[in-house]
PDB file of N, CA and C in Angstrom:
ATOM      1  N   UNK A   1      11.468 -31.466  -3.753  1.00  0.00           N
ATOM      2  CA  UNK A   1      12.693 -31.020  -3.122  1.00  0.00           C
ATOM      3  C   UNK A   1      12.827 -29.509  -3.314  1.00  0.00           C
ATOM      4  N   UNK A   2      12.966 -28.896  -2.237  1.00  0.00           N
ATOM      5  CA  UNK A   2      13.316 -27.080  -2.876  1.00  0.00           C
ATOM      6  C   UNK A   2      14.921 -27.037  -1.842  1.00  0.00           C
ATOM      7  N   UNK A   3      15.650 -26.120  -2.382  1.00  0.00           N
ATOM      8  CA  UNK A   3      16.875 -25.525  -2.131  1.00  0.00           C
ATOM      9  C   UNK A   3      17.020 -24.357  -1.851  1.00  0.00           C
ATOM     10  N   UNK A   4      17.834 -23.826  -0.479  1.00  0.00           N
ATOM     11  CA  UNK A   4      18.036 -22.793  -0.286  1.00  0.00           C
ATOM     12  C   UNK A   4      19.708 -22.431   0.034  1.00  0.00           C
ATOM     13  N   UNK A   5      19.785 -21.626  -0.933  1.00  0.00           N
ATOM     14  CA  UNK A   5      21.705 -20.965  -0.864  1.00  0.00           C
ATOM     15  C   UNK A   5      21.529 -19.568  -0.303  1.00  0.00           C
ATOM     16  N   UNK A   6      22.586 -20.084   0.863  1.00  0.00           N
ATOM     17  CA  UNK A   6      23.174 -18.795   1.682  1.00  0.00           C
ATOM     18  C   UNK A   6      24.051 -18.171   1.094  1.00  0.00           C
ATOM     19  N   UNK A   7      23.736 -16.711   0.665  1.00  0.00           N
ATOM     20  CA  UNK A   7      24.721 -15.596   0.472  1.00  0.00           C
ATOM     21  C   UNK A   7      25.062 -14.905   1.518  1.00  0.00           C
ATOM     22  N   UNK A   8      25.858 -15.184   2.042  1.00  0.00           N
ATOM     23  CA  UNK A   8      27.232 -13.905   2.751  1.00  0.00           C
ATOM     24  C   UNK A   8      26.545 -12.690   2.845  1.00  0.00           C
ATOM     25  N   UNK A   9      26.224 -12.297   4.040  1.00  0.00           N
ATOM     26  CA  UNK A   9      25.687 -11.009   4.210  1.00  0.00           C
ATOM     27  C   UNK A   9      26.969  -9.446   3.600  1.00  0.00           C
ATOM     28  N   UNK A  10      28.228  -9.642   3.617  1.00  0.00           N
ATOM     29  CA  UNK A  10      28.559  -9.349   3.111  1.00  0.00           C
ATOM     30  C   UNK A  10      28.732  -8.762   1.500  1.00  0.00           C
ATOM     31  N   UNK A  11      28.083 -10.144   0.796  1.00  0.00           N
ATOM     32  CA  UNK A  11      27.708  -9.682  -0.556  1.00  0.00           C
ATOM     33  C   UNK A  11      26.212  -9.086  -1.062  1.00  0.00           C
ATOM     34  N   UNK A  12      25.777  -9.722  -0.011  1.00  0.00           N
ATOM     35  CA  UNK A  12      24.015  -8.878   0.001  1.00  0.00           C
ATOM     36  C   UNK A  12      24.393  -7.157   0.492  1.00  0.00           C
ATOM     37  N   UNK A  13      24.861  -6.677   1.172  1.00  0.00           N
ATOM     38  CA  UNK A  13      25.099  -5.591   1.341  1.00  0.00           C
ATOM     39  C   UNK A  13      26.497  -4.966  -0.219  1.00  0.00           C
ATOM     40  N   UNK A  14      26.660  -5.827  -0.389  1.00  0.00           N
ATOM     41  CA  UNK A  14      27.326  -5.022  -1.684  1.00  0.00           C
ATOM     42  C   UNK A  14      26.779  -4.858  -2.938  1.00  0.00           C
ATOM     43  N   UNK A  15      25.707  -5.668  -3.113  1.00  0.00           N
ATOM     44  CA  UNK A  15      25.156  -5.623  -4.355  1.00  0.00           C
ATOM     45  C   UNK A  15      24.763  -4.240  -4.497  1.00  0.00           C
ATOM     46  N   UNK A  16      24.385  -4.157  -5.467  1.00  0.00           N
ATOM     47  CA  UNK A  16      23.697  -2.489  -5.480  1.00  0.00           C
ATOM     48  C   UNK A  16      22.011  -2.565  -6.484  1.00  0.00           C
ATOM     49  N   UNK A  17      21.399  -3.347  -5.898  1.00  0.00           N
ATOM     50  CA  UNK A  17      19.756  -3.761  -6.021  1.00  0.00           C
ATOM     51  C   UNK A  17      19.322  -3.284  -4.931  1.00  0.00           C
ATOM     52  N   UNK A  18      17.973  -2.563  -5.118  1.00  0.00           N
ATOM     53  CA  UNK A  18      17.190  -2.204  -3.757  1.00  0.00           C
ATOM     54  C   UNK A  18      16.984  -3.231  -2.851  1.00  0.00           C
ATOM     55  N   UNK A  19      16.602  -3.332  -1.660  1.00  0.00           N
ATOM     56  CA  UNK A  19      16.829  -4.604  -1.085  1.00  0.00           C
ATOM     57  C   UNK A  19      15.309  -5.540  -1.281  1.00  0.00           C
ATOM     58  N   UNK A  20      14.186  -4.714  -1.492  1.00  0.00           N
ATOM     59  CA  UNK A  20      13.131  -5.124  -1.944  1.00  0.00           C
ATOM     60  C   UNK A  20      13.315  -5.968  -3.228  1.00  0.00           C
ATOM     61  N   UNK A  21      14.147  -5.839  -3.841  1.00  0.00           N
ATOM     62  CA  UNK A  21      14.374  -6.250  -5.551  1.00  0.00           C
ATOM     63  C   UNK A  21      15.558  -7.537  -5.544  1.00  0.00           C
ATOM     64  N   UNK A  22      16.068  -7.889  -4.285  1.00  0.00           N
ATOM     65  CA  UNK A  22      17.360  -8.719  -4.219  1.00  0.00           C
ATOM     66  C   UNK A  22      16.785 -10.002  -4.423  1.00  0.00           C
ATOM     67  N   UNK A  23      16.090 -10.333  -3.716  1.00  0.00           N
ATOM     68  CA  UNK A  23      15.122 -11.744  -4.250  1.00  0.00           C
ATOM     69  C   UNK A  23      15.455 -12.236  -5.548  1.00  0.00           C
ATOM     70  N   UNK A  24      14.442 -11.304  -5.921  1.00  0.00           N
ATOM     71  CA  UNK A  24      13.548 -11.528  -7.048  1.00  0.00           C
ATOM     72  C   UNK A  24      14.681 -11.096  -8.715  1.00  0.00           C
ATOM     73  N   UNK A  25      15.617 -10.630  -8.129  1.00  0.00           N
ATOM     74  CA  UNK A  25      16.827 -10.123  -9.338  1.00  0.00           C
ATOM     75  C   UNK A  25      17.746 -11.534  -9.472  1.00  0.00           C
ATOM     76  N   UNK A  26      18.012 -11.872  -8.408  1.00  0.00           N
ATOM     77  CA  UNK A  26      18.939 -12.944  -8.257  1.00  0.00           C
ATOM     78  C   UNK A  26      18.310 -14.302  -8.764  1.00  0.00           C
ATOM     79  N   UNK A  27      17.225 -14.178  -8.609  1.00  0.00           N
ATOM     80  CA  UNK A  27      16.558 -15.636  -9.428  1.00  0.00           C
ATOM     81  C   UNK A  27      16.284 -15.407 -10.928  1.00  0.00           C
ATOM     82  N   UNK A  28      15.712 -14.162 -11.165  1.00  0.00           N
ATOM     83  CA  UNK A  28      16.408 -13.809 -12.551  1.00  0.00           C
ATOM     84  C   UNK A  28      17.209 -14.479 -13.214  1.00  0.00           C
ATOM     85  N   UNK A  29      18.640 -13.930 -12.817  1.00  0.00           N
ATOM     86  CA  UNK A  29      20.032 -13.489 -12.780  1.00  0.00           C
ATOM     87  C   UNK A  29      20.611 -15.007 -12.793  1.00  0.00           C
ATOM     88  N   UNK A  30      20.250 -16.015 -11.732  1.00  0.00           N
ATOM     89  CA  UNK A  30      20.635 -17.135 -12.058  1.00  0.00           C
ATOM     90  C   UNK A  30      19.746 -18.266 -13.154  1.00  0.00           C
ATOM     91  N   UNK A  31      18.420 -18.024 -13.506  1.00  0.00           N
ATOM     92  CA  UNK A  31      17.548 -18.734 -14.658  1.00  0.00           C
ATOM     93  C   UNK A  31      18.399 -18.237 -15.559  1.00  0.00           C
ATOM     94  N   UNK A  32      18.768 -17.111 -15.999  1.00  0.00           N
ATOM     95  CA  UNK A  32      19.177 -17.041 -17.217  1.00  0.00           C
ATOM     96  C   UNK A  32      20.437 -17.312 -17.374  1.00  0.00           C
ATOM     97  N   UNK A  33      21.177 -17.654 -16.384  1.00  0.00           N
ATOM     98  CA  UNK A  33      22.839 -18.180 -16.331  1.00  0.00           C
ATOM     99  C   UNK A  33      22.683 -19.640 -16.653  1.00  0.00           C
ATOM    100  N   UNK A  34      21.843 -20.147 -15.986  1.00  0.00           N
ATOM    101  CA  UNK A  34      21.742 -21.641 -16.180  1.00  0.00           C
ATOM    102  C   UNK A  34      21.193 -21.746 -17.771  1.00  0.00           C
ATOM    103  N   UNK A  35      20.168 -20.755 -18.545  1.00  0.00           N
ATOM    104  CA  UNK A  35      19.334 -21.308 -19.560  1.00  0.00           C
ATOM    105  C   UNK A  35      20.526 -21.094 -20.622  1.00  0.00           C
ATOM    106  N   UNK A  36      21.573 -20.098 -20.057  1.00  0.00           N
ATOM    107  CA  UNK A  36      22.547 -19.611 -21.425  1.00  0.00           C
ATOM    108  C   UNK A  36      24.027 -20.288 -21.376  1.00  0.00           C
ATOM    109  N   UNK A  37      23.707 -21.117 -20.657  1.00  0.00           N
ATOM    110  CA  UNK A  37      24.836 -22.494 -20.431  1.00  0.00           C
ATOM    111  C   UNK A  37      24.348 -24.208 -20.682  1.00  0.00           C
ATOM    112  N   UNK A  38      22.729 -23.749 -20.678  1.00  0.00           N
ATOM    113  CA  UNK A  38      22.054 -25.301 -21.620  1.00  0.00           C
ATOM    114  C   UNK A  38      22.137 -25.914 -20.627  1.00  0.00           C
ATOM    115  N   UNK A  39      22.193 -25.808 -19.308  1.00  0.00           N
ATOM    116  CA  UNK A  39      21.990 -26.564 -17.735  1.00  0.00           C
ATOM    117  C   UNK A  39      20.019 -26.414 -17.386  1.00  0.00           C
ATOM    118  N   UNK A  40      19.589 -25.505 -18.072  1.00  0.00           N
ATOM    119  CA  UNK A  40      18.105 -25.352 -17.907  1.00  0.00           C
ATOM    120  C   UNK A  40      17.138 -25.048 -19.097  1.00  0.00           C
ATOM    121  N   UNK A  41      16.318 -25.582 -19.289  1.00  0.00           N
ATOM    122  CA  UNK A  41      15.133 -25.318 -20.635  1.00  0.00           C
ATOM    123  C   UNK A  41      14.873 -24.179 -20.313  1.00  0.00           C
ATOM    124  N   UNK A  42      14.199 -23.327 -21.420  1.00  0.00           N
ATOM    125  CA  UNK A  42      13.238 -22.294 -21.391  1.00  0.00           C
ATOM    126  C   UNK A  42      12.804 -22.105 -20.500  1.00  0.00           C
ATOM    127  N   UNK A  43      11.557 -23.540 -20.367  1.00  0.00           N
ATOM    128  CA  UNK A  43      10.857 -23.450 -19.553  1.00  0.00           C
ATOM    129  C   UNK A  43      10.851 -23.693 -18.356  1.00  0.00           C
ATOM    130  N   UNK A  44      12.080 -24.424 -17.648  1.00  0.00           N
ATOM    131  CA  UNK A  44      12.168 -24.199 -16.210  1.00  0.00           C
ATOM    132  C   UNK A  44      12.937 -23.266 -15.641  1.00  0.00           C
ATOM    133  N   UNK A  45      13.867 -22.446 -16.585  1.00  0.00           N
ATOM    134  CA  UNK A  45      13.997 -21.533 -16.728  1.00  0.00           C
ATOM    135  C   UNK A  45      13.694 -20.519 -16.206  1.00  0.00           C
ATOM    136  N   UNK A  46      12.377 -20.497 -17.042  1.00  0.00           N
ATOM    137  CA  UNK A  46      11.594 -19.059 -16.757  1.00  0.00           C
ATOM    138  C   UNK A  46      10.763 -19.626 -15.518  1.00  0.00           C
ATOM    139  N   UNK A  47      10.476 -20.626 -15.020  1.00  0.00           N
ATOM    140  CA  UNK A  47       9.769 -21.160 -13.468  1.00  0.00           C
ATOM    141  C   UNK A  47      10.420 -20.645 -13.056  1.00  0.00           C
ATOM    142  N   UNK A  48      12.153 -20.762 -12.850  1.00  0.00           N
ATOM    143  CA  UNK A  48      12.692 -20.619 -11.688  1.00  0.00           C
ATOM    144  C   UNK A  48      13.061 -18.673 -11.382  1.00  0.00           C
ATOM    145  N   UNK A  49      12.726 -18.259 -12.676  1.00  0.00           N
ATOM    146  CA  UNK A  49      12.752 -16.683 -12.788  1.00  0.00           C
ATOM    147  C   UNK A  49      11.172 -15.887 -12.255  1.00  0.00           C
ATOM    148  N   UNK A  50      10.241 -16.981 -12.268  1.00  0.00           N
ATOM    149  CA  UNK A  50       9.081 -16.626 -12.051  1.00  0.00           C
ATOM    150  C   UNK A  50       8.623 -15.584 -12.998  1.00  0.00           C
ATOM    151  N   UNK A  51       9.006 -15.715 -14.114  1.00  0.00           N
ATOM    152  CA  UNK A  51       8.455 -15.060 -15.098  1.00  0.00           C
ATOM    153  C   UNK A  51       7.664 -15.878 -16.019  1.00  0.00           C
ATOM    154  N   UNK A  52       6.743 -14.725 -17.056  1.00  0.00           N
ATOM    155  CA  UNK A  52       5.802 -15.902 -17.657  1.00  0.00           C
ATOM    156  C   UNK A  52       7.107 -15.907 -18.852  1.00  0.00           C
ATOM    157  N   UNK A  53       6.435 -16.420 -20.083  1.00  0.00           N
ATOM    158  CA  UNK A  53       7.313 -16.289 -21.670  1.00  0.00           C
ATOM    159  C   UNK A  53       7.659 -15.568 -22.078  1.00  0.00           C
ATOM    160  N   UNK A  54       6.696 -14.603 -22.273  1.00  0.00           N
ATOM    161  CA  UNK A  54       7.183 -12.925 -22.624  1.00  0.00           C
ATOM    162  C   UNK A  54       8.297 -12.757 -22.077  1.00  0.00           C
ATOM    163  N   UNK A  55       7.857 -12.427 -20.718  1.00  0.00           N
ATOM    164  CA  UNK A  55       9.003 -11.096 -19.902  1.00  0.00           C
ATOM    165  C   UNK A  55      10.037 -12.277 -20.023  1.00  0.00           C
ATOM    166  N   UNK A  56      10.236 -13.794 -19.733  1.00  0.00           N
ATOM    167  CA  UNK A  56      11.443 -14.496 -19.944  1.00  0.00           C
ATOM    168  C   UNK A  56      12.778 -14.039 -21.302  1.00  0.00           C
ATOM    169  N   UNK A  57      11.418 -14.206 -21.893  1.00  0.00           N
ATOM    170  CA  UNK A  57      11.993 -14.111 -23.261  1.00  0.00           C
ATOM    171  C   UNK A  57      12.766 -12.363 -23.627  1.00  0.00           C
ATOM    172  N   UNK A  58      11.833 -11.468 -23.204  1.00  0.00           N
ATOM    173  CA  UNK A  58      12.127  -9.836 -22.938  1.00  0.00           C
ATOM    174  C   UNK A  58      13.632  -9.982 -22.478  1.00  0.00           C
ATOM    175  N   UNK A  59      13.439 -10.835 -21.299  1.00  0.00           N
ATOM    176  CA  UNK A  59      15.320 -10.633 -20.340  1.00  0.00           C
ATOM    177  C   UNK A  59      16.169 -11.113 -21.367  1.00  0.00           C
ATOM    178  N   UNK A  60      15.931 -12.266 -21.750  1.00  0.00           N
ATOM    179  CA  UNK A  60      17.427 -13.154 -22.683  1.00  0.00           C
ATOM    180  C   UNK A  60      17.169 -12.308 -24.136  1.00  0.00           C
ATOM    181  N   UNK A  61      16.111 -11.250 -24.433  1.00  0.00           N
ATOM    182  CA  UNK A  61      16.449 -10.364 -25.505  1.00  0.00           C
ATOM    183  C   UNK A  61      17.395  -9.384 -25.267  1.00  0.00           C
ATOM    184  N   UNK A  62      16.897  -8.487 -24.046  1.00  0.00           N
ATOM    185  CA  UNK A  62      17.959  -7.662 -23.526  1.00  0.00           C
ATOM    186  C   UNK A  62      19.492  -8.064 -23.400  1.00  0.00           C
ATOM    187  N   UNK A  63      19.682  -8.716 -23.421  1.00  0.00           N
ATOM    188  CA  UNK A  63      20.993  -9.325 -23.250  1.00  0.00           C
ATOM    189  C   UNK A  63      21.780 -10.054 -24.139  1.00  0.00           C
ATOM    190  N   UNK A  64      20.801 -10.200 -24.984  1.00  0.00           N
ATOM    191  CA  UNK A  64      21.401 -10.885 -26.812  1.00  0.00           C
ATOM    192  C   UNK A  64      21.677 -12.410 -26.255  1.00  0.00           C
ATOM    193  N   UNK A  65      20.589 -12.999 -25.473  1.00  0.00           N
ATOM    194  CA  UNK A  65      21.422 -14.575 -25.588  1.00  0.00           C
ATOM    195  C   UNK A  65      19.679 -15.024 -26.218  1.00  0.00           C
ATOM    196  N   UNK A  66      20.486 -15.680 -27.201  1.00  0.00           N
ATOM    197  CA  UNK A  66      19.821 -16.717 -28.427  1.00  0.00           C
ATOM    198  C   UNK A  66      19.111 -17.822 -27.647  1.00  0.00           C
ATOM    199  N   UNK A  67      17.823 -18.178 -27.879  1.00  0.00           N
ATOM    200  CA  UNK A  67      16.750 -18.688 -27.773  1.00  0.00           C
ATOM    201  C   UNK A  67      17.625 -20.287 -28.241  1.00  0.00           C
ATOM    202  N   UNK A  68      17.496 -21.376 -27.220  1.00  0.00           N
ATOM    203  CA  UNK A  68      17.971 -22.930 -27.939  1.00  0.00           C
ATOM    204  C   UNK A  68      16.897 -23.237 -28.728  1.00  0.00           C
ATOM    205  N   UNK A  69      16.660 -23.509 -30.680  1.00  0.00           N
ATOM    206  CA  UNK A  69      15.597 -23.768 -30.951  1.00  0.00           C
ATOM    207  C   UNK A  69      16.089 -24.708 -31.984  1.00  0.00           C
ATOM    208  N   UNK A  70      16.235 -25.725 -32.175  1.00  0.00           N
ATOM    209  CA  UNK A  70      16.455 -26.752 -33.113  1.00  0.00           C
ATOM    210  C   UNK A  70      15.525 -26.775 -34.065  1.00  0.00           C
ATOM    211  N   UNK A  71      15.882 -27.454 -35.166  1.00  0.00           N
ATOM    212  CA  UNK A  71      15.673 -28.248 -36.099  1.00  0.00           C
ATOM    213  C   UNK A  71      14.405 -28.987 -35.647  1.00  0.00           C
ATOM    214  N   UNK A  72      14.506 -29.843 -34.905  1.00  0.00           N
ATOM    215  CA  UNK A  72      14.124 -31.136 -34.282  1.00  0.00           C
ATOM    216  C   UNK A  72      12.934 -30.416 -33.462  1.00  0.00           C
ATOM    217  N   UNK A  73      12.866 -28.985 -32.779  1.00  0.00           N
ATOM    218  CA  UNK A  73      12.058 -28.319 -31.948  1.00  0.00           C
ATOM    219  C   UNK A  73      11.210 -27.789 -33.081  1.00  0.00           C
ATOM    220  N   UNK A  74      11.869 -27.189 -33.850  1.00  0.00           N
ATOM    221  CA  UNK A  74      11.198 -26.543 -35.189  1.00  0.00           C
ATOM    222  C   UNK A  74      10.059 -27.782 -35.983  1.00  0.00           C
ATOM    223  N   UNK A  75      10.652 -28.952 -35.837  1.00  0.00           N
ATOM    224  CA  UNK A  75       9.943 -30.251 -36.783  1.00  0.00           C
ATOM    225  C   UNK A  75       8.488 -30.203 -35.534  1.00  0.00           C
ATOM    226  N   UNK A  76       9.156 -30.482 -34.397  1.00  0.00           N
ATOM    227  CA  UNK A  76       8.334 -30.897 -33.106  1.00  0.00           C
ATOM    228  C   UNK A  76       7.150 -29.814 -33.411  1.00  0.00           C
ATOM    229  N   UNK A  77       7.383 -29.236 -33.510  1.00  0.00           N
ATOM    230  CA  UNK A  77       6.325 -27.729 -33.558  1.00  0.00           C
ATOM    231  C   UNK A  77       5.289 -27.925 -34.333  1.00  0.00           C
ATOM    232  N   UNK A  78       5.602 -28.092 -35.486  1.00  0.00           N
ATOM    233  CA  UNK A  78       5.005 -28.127 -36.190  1.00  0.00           C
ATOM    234  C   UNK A  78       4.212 -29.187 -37.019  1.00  0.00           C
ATOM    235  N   UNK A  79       4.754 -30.347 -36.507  1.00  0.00           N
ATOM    236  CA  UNK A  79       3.735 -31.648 -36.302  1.00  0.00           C
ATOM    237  C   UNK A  79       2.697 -31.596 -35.371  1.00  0.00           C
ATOM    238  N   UNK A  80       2.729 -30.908 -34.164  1.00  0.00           N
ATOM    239  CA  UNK A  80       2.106 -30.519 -32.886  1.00  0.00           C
ATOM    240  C   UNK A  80       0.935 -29.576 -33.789  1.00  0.00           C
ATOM    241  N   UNK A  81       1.292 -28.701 -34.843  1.00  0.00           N
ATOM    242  CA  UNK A  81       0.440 -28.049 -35.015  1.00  0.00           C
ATOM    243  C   UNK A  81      -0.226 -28.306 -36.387  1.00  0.00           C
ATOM    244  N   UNK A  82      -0.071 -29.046 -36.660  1.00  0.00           N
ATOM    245  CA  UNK A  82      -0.380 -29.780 -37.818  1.00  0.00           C
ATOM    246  C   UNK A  82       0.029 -29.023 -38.963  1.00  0.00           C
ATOM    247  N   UNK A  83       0.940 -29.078 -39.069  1.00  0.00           N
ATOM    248  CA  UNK A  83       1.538 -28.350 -40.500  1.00  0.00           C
ATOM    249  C   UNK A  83       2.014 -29.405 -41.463  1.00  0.00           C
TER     250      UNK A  83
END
């Protein structure tokens, strides 16, 4: 299934992103709204930002929003890696 939302040409002309960069800011802009409201993992997350881990991780640094990492992720980890 893929989804496409119409923005108001109105607000596309108000943003103030080059128009080359409107895309690709706004999918950003909404991965990390969804990942810092716990509506999206990391990792689909950063799919839907089209970023790899790094630069994902780079954006939600810039911006001071905290990484979701449990206990339970922390245990997961590290059974995975044989610790």
């Amino acid at each position: 299934m893929s989804l496409q939302l119409s923005i108001p040409d109105s607000v596309i002309a108000a943003l103030r992103i080059p128009e080359a960069r409107i895309q690709k800011t706004l999918l950003i802009e909404l991965a990390i709204a969804l990942y810092q409201q716990n509506i999206l993992t990391f990792g689909k997350a950063r799919e839907l930002a089209e970023l790899d881990k790094y630069e994902f991780g780079q954006q939600l640094g810039a911006r001071q929003i905290e990484r979701h990492y449990t206990e339970t992720d922390l245990s997961d980890d590290l059974n995975y890696a044989g610790c």
